[in-house]
C-alpha atoms as a PDB file:
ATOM      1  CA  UNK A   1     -47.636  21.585  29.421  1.00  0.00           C
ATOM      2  CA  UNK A   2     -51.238  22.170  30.945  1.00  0.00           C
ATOM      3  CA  UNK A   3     -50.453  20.123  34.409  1.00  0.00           C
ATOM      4  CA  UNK A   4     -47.053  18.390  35.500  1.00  0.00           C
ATOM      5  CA  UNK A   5     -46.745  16.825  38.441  1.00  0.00           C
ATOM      6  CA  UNK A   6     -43.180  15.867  39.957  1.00  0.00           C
ATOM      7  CA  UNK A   7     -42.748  13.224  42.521  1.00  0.00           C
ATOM      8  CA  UNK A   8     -45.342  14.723  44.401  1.00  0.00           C
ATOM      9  CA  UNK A   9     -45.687  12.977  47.712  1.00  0.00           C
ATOM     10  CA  UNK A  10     -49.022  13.852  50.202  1.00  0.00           C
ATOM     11  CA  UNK A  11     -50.190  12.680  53.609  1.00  0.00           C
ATOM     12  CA  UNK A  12     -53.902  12.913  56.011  1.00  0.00           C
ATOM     13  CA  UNK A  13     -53.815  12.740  59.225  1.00  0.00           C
ATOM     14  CA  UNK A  14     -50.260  11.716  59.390  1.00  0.00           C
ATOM     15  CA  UNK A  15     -49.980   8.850  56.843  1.00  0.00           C
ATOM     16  CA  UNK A  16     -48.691   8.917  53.876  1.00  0.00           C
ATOM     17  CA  UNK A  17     -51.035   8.245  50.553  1.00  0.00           C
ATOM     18  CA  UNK A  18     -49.116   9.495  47.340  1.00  0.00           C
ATOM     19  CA  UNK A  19     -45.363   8.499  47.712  1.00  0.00           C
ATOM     20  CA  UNK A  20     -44.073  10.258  44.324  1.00  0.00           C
ATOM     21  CA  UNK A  21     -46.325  10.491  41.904  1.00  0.00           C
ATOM     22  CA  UNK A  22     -45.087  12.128  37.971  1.00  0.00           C
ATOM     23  CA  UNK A  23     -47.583  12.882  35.366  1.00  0.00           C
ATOM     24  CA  UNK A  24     -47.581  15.047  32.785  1.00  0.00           C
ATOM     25  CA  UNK A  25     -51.018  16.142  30.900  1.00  0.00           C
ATOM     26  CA  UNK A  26     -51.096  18.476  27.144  1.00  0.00           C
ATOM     27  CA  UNK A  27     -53.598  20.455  26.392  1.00  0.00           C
ATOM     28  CA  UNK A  28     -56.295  18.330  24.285  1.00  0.00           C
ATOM     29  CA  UNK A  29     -55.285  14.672  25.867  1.00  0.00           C
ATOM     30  CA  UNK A  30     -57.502  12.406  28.047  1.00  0.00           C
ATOM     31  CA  UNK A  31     -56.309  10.613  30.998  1.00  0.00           C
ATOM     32  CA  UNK A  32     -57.525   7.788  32.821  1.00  0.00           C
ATOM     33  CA  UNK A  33     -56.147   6.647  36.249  1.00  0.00           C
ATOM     34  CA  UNK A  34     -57.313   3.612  37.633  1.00  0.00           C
ATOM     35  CA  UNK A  35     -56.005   1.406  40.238  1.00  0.00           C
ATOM     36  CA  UNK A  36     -57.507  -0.872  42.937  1.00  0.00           C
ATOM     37  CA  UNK A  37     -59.168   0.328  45.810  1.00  0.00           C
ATOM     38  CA  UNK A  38     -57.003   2.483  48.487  1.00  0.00           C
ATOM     39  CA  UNK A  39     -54.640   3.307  46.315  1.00  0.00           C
ATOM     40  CA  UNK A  40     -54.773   6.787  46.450  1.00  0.00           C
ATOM     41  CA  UNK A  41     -56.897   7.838  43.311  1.00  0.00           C
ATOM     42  CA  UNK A  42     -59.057   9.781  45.080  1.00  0.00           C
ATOM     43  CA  UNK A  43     -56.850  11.739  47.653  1.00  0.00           C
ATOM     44  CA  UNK A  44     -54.869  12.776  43.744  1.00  0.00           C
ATOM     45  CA  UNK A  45     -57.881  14.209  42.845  1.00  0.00           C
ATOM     46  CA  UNK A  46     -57.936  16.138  46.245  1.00  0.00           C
ATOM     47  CA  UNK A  47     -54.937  17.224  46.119  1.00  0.00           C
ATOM     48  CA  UNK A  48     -55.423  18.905  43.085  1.00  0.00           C
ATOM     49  CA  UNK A  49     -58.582  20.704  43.688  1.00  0.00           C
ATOM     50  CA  UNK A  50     -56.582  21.546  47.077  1.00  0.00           C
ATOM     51  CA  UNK A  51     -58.632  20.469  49.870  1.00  0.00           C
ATOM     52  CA  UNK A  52     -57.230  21.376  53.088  1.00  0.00           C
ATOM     53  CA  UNK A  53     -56.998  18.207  54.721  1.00  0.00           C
ATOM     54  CA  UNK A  54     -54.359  16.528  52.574  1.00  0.00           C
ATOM     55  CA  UNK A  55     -50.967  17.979  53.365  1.00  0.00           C
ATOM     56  CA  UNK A  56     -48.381  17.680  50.238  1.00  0.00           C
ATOM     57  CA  UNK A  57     -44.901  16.825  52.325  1.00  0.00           C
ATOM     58  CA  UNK A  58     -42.875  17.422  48.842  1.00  0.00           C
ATOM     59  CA  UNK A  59     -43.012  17.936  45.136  1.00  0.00           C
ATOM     60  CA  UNK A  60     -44.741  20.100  42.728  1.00  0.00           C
ATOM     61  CA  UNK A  61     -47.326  20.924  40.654  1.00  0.00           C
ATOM     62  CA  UNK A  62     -47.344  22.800  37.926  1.00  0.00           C
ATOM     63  CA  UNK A  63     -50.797  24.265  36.032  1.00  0.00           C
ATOM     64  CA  UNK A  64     -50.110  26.254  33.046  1.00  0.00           C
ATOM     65  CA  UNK A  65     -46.726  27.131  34.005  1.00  0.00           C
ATOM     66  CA  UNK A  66     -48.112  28.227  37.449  1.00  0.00           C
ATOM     67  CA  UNK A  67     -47.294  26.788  41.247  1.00  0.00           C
ATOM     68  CA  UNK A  68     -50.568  25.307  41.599  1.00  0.00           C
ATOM     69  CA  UNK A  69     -49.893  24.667  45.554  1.00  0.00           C
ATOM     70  CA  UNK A  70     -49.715  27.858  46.196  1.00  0.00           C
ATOM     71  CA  UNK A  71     -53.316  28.793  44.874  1.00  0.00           C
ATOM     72  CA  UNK A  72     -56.481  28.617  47.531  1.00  0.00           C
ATOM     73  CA  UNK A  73     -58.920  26.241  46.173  1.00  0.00           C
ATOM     74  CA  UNK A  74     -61.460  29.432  44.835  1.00  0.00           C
ATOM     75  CA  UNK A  75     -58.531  30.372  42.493  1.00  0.00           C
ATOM     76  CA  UNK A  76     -57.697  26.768  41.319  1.00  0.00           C
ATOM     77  CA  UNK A  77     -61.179  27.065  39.735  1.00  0.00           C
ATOM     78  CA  UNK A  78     -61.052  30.903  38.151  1.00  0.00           C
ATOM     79  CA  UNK A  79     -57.363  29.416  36.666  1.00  0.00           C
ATOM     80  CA  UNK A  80     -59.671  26.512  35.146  1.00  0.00           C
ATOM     81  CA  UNK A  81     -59.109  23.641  37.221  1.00  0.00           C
ATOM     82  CA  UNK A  82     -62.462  21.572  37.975  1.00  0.00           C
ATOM     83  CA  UNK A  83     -63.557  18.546  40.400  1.00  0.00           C
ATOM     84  CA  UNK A  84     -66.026  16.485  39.537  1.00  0.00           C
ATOM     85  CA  UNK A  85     -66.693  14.775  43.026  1.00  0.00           C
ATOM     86  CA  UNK A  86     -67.809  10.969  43.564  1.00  0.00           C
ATOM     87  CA  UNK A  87     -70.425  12.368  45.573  1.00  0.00           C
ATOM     88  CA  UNK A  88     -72.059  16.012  44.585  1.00  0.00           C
ATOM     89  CA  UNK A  89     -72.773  17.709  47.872  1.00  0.00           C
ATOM     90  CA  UNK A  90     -76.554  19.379  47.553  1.00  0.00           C
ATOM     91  CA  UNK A  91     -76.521  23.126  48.311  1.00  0.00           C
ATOM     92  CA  UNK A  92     -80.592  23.800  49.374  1.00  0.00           C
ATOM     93  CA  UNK A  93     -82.084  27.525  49.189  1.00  0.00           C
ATOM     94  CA  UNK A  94     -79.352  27.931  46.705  1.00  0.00           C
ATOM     95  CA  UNK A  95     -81.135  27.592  42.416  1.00  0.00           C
ATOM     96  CA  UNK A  96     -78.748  26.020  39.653  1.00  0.00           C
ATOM     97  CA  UNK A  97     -79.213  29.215  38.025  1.00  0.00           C
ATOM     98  CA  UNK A  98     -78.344  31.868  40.787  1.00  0.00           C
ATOM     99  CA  UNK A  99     -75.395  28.899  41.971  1.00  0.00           C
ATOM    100  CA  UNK A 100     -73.390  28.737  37.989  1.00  0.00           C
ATOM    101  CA  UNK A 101     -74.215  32.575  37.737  1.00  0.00           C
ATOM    102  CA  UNK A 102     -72.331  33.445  41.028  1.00  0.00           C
ATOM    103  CA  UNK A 103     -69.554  31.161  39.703  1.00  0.00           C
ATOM    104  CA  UNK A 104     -69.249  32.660  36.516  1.00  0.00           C
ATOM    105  CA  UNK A 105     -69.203  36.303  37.574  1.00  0.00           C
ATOM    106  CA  UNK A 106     -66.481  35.335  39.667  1.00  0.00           C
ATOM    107  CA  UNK A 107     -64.441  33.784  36.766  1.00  0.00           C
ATOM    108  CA  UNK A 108     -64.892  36.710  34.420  1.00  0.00           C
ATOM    109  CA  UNK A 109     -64.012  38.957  36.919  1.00  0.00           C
ATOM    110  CA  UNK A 110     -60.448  37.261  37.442  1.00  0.00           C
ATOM    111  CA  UNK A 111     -59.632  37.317  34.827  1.00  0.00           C
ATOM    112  CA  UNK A 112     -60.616  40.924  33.964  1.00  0.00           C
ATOM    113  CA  UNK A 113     -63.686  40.283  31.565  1.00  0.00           C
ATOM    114  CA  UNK A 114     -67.001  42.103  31.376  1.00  0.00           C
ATOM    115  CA  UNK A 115     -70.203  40.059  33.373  1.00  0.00           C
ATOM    116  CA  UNK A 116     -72.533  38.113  31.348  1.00  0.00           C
ATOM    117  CA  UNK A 117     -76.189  39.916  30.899  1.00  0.00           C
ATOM    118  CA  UNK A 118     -78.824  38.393  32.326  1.00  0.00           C
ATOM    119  CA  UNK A 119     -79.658  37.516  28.292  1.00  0.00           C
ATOM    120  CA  UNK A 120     -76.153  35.950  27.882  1.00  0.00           C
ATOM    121  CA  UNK A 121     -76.093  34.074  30.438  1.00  0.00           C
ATOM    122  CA  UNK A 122     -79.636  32.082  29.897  1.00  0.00           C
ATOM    123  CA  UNK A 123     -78.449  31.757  26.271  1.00  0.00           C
ATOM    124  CA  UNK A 124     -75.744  30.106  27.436  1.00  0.00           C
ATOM    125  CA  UNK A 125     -77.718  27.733  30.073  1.00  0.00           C
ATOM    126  CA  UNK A 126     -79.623  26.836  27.061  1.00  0.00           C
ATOM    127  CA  UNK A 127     -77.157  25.870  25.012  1.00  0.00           C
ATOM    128  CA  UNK A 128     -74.842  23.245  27.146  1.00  0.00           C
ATOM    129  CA  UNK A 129     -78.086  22.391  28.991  1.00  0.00           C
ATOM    130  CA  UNK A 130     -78.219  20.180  25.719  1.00  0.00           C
ATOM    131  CA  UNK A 131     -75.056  18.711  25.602  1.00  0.00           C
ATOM    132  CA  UNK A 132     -75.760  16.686  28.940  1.00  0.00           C
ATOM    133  CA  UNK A 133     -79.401  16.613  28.475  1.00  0.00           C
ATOM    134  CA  UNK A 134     -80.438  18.190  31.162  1.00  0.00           C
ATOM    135  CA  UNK A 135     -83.885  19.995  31.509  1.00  0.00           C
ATOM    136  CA  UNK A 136     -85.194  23.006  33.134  1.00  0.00           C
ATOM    137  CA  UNK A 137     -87.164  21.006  35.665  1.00  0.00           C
ATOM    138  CA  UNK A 138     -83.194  19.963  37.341  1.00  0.00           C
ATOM    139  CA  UNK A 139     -81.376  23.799  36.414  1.00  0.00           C
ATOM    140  CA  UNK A 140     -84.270  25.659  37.927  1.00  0.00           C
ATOM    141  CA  UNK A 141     -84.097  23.248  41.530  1.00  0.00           C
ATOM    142  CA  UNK A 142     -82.023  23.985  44.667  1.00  0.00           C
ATOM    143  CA  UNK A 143     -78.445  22.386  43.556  1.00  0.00           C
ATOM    144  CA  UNK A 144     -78.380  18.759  43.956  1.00  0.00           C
ATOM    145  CA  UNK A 145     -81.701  19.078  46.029  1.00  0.00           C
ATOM    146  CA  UNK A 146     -83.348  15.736  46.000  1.00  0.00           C
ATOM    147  CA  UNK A 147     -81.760  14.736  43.077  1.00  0.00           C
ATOM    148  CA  UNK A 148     -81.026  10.865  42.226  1.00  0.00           C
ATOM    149  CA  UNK A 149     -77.788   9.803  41.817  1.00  0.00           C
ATOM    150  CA  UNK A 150     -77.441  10.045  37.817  1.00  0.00           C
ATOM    151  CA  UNK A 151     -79.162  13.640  37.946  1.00  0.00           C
ATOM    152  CA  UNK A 152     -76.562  14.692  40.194  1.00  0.00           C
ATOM    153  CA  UNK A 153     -73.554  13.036  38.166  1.00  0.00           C
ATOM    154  CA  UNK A 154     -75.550  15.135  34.710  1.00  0.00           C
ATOM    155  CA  UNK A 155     -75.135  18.148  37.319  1.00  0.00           C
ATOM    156  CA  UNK A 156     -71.761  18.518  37.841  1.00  0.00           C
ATOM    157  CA  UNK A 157     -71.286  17.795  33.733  1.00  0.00           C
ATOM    158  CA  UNK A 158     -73.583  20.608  32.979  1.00  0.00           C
ATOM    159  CA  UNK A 159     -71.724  23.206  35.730  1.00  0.00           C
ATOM    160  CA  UNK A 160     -68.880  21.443  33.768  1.00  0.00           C
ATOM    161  CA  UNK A 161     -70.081  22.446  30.337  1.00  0.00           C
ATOM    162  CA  UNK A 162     -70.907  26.012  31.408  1.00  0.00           C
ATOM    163  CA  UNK A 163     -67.408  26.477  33.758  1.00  0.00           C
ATOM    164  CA  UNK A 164     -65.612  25.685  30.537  1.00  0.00           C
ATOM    165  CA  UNK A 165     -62.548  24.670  32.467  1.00  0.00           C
ATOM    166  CA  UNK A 166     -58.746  24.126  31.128  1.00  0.00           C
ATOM    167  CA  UNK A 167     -58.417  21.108  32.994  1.00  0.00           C
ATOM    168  CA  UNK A 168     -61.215  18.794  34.437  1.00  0.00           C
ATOM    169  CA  UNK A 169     -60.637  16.076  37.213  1.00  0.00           C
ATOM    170  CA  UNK A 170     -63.252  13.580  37.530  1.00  0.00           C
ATOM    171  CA  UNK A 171     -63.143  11.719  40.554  1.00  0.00           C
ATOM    172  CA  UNK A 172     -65.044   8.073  39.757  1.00  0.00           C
ATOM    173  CA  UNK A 173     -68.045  10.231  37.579  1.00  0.00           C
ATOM    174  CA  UNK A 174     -69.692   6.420  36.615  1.00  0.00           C
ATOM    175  CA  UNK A 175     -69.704   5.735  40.428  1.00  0.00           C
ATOM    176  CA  UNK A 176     -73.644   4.505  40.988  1.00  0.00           C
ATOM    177  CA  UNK A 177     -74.792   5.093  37.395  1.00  0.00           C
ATOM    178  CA  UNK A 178     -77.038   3.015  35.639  1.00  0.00           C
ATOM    179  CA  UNK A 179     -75.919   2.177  31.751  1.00  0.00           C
ATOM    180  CA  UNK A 180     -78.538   5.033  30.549  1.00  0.00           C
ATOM    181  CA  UNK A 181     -77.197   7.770  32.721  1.00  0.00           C
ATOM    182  CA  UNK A 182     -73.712   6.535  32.664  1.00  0.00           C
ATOM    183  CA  UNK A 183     -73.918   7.148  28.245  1.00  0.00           C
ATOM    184  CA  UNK A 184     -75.382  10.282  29.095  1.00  0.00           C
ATOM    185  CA  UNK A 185     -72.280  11.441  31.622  1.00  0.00           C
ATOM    186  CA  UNK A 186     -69.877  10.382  29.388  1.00  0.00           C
ATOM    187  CA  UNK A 187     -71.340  11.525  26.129  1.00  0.00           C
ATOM    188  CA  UNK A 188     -71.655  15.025  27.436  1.00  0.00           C
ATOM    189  CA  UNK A 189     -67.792  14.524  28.520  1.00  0.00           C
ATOM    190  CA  UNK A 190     -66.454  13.723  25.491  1.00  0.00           C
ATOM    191  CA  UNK A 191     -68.327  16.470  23.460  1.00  0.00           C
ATOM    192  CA  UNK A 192     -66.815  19.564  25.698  1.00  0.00           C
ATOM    193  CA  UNK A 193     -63.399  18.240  24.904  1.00  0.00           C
ATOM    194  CA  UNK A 194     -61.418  20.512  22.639  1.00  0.00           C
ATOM    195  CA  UNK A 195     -57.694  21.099  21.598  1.00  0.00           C
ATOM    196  CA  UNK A 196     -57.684  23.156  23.920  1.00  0.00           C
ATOM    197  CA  UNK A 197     -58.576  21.880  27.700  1.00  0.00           C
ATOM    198  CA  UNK A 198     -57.646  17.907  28.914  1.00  0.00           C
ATOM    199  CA  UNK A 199     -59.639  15.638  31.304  1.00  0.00           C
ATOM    200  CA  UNK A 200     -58.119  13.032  34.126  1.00  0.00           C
ATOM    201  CA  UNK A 201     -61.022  10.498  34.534  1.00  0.00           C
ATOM    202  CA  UNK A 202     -60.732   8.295  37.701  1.00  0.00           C
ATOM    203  CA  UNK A 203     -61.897   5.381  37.376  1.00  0.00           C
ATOM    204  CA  UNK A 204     -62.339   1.345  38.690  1.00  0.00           C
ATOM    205  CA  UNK A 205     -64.014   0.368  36.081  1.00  0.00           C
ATOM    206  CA  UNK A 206     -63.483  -0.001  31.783  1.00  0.00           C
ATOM    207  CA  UNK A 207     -67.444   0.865  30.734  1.00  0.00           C
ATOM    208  CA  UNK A 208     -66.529   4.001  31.150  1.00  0.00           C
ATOM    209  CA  UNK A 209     -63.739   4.509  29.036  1.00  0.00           C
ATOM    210  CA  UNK A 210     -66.077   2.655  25.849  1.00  0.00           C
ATOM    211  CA  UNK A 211     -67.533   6.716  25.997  1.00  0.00           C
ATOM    212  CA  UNK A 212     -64.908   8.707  27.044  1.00  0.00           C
ATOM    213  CA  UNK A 213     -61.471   7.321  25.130  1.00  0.00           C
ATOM    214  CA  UNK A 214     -58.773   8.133  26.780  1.00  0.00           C
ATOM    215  CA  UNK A 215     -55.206   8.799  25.651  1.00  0.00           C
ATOM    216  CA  UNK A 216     -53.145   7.313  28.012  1.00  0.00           C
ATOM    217  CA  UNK A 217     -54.519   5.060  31.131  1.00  0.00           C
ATOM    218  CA  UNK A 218     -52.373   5.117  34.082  1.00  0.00           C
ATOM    219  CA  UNK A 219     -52.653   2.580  37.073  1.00  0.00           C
ATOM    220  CA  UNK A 220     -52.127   3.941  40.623  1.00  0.00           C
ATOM    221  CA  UNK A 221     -50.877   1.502  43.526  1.00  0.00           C
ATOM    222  CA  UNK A 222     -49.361   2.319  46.592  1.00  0.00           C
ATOM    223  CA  UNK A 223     -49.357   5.706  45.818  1.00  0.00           C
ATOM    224  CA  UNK A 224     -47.637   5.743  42.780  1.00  0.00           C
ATOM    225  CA  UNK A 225     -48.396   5.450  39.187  1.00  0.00           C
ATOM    226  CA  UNK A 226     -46.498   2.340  38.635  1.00  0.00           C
ATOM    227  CA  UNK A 227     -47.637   1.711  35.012  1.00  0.00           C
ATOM    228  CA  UNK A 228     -48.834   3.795  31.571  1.00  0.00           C
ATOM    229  CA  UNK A 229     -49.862   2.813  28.363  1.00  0.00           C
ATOM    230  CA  UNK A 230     -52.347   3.628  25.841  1.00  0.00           C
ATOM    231  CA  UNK A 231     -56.222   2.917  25.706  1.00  0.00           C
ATOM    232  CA  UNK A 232     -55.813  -0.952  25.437  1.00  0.00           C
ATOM    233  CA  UNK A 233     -54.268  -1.656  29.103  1.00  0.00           C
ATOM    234  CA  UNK A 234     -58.142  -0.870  30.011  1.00  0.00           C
ATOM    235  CA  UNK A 235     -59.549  -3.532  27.915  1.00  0.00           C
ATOM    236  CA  UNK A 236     -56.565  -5.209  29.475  1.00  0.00           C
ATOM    237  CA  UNK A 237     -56.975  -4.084  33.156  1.00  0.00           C
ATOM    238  CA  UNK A 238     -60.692  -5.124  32.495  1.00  0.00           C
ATOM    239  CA  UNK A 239     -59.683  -9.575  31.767  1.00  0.00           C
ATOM    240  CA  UNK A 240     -57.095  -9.362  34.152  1.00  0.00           C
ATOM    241  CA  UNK A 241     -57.713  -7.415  36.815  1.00  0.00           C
ATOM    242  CA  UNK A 242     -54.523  -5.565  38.205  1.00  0.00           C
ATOM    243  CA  UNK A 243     -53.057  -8.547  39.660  1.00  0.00           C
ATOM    244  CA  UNK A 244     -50.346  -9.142  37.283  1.00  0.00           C
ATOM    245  CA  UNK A 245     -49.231  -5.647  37.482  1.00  0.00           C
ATOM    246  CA  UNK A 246     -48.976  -5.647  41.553  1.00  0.00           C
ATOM    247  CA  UNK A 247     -47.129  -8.757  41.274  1.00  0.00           C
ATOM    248  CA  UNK A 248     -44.280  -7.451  39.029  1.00  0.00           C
ATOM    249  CA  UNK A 249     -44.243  -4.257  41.080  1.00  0.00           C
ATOM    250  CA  UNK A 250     -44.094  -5.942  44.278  1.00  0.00           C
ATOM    251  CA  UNK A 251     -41.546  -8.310  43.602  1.00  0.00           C
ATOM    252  CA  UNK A 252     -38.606  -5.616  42.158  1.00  0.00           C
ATOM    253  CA  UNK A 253     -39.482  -3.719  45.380  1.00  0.00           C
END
């Protein structure tokens, strides 16, 4: 298993958000949580990347067979865990270049492989620049710097695309996108997956799954994931809202 979580239960600032949450992600799957808002999709996502203001009370998490609570957020990463965030944060002074570079060296050298040359390394730019068509003019700016909303959201896909990461969490990546950068997020999404890595996509809303077709959809209330299915409970969730879910849920509480 690339990432099992058991009844993992998480609090900020004193309350309780995730009250026992199980999930259990292969290598090559897709995953989609969605849920209505307050929920707790988001502070899942955090908790995962490890931010330090979410406390986990009790339960586990494994990545790759390895305590992933245990790990500071820097090694999360070099183990292959990445965080797409709802909203980029903009590092100024800092280039895309010098930024994925830094990143990189810091990867290889975890996990005890040689630095990229200089050569490499702009070979490499080149090549997933394309996948998320994304141009010069954005890798060569301060990261984030100005950008609009969609060039961030092709950001983080392209640090994405050159992180090559096991596991990738996207936390709401369609939030603010138009339809022509949203088919450019997604597209770029779907061609880095492999056999070999998996993607949880958070998510309100079903346009997003039309590009990136998940595996199994999950819906997150109160905390918990009280419901799983295959790609059709999105079309689903999408003419019925979550309604008729909550309901059932609520009433055999």
């Amino acid at each position: 298993m690339m990432l099992e979580v058991k009844n993992l239960h998480a609090e900020v600032a004193g309350e309780e958000i995730l009250k026992g949450i199980n999930l259990t992600v292969r290598a090559g799957e897709v995953h989609a949580i969605m849920g209505p808002n307050g929920s707790g999709k988001s502070t899942f996502a955090s908790v995962l990347a490890g931010k330090e203001k979410y406390s986990v009370t009790s339960g586990e998490i494994l990545f790759n067979g390895k305590n992933l609570l245990e790990m500071p957020i820097e090694q999360r990463a070099w183990e292959g865990l990445f965080l797409g965030f709802q909203y980029p944060v903009e590092i100024p002074g800092v280039s895309m270049a010098n930024f994925l570079k830094a990143a990189i060296s810091e990867q290889r050298k975890y996990r005890h492989l040689p630095p990229l040359s200089s050569a490499e390394f702009l070979k490499m730019m080149k090549e997933k620049s394309k996948i998320v068509e994304i141009g010069s003019n954005l890798t060569s700016r301060s990261v984030n710097e100005g950008f609009s909303g969609g060039e961030k959201k092709r950001n983080e896909i392209f640090q994405m695309a050159m992180l090559n990461p096991c596991l990738s969490i996207l936390d709401e990546t369609d939030s603010g996108l138009d339809i022509d950068a949203l088919r450019i997020v997604a597209t770029g999404v779907t061609r880095l997956k492999t056999s070999e890595n998996a993607t949880v996509v958070i998510t309100h809303y079903q346009r997003l799954l039309d590009y990136i077709v998940p595996d199994y959809v999950h819906v997150l209330y109160k905390g918990r994931i009280i419901y799983s299915a295959g790609k059709e409970l999105a079309l689903e969730l999408e003419k019925r809202g979550y309604d008729w879910l909550i309901k059932d849920y609520d009433n055999e509480q």
